[in-house]
Protein backbone atom coordinates (compact mmCIF):
# COMPACT_ATOMS: atom_id res chain seq x y z
CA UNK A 1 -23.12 23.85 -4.25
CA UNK A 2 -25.94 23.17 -1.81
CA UNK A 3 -28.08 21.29 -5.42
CA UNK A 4 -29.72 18.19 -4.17
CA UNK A 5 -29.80 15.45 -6.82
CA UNK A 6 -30.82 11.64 -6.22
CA UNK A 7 -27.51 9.58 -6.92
CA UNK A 8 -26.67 9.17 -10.48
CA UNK A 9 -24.44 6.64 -11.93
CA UNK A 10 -21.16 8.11 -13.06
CA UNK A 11 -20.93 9.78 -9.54
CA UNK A 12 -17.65 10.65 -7.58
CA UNK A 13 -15.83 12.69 -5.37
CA UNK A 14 -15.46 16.04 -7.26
CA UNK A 15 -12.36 16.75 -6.37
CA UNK A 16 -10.23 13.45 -6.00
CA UNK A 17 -7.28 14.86 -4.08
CA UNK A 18 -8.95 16.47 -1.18
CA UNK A 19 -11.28 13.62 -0.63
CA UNK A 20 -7.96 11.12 -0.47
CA UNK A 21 -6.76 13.86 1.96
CA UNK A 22 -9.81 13.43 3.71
CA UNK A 23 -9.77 9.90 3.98
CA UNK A 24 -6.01 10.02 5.22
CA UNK A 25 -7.21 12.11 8.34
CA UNK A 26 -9.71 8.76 8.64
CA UNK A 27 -6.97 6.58 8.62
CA UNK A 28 -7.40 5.35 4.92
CA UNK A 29 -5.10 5.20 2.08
CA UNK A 30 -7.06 5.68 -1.03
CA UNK A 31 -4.18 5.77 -3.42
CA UNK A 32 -3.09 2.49 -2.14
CA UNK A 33 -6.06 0.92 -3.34
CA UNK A 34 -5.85 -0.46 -6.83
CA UNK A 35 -8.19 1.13 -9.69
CA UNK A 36 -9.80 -1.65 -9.57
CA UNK A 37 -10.70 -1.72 -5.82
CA UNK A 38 -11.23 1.88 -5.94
CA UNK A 39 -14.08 1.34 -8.63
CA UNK A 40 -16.05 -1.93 -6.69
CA UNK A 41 -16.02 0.70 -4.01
CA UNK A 42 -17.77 3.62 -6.04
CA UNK A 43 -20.00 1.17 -8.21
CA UNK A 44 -21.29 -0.51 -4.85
CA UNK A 45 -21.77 2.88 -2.97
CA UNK A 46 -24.04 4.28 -6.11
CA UNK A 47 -26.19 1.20 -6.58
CA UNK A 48 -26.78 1.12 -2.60
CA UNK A 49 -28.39 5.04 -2.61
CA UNK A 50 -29.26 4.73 -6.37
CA UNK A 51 -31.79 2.19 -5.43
CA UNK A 52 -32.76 4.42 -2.57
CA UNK A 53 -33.61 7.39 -4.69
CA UNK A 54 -33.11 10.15 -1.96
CA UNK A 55 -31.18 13.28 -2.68
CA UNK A 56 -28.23 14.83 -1.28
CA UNK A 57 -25.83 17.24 -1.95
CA UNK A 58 -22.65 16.67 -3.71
CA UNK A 59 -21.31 17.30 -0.15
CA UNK A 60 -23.19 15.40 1.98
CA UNK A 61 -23.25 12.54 -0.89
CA UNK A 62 -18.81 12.98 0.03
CA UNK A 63 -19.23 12.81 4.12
CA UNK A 64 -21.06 9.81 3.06
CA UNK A 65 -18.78 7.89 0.40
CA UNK A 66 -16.05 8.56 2.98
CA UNK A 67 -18.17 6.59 5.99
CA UNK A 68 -18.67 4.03 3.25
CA UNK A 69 -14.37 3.54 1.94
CA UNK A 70 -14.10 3.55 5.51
CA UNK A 71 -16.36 0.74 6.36
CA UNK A 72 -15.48 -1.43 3.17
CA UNK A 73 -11.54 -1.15 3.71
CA UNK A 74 -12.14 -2.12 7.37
CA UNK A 75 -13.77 -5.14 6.34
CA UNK A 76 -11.15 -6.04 4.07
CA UNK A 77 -11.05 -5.39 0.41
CA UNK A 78 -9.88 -8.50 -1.32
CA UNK A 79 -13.71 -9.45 0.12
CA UNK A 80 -14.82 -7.10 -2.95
CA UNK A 81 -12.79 -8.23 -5.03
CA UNK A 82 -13.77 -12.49 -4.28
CA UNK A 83 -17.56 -11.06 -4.43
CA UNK A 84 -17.62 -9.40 -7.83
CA UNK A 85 -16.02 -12.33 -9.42
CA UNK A 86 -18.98 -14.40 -7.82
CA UNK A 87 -16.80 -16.81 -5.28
CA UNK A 88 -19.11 -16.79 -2.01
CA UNK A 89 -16.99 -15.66 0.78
């Protein structure tokens, strides 16, 4: 759907497979990321635009949480996982 909403907190991917697929083709495994790692990633994506209050669609809000896996796994996700248990890294 085209819909613009403003992020919302229980967002994600609506269709989980295809957007792993689509990672892949960016040269990121998103099944090889824990639960865990895969959540830090989501929660810190939707506080980041939730704060922002734009609007998107579900789409474009996708294009974007790929940019963003993309950018946190290159910088190395243990560094999420040291941050959210409040060690300064």
């Amino acid at each position: 759907s085209d819909k613009t909403f403003q992020m919302v907190w229980n967002w994600a991917p609506f269709d989980v497979g295809k957007f792993s697929d689509d990672l892949v083709l960016e040269g990121v495994d998103w099944e090889s990321l824990t639960a865990e790692v895969q959540e830090l990633i989501r929660v810190e994506f939707v506080s980041y635009w939730m704060a922002r209050g734009v609007e998107y669609s579900q789409a474009v809000w996708e294009h974007k949480f790929t940019g963003a896996v993309k950018y946190q796994v290159g910088r190395g996700v243990q560094r999420l996982q040291v941050t959210q248990q409040g060690v300064q890294g």
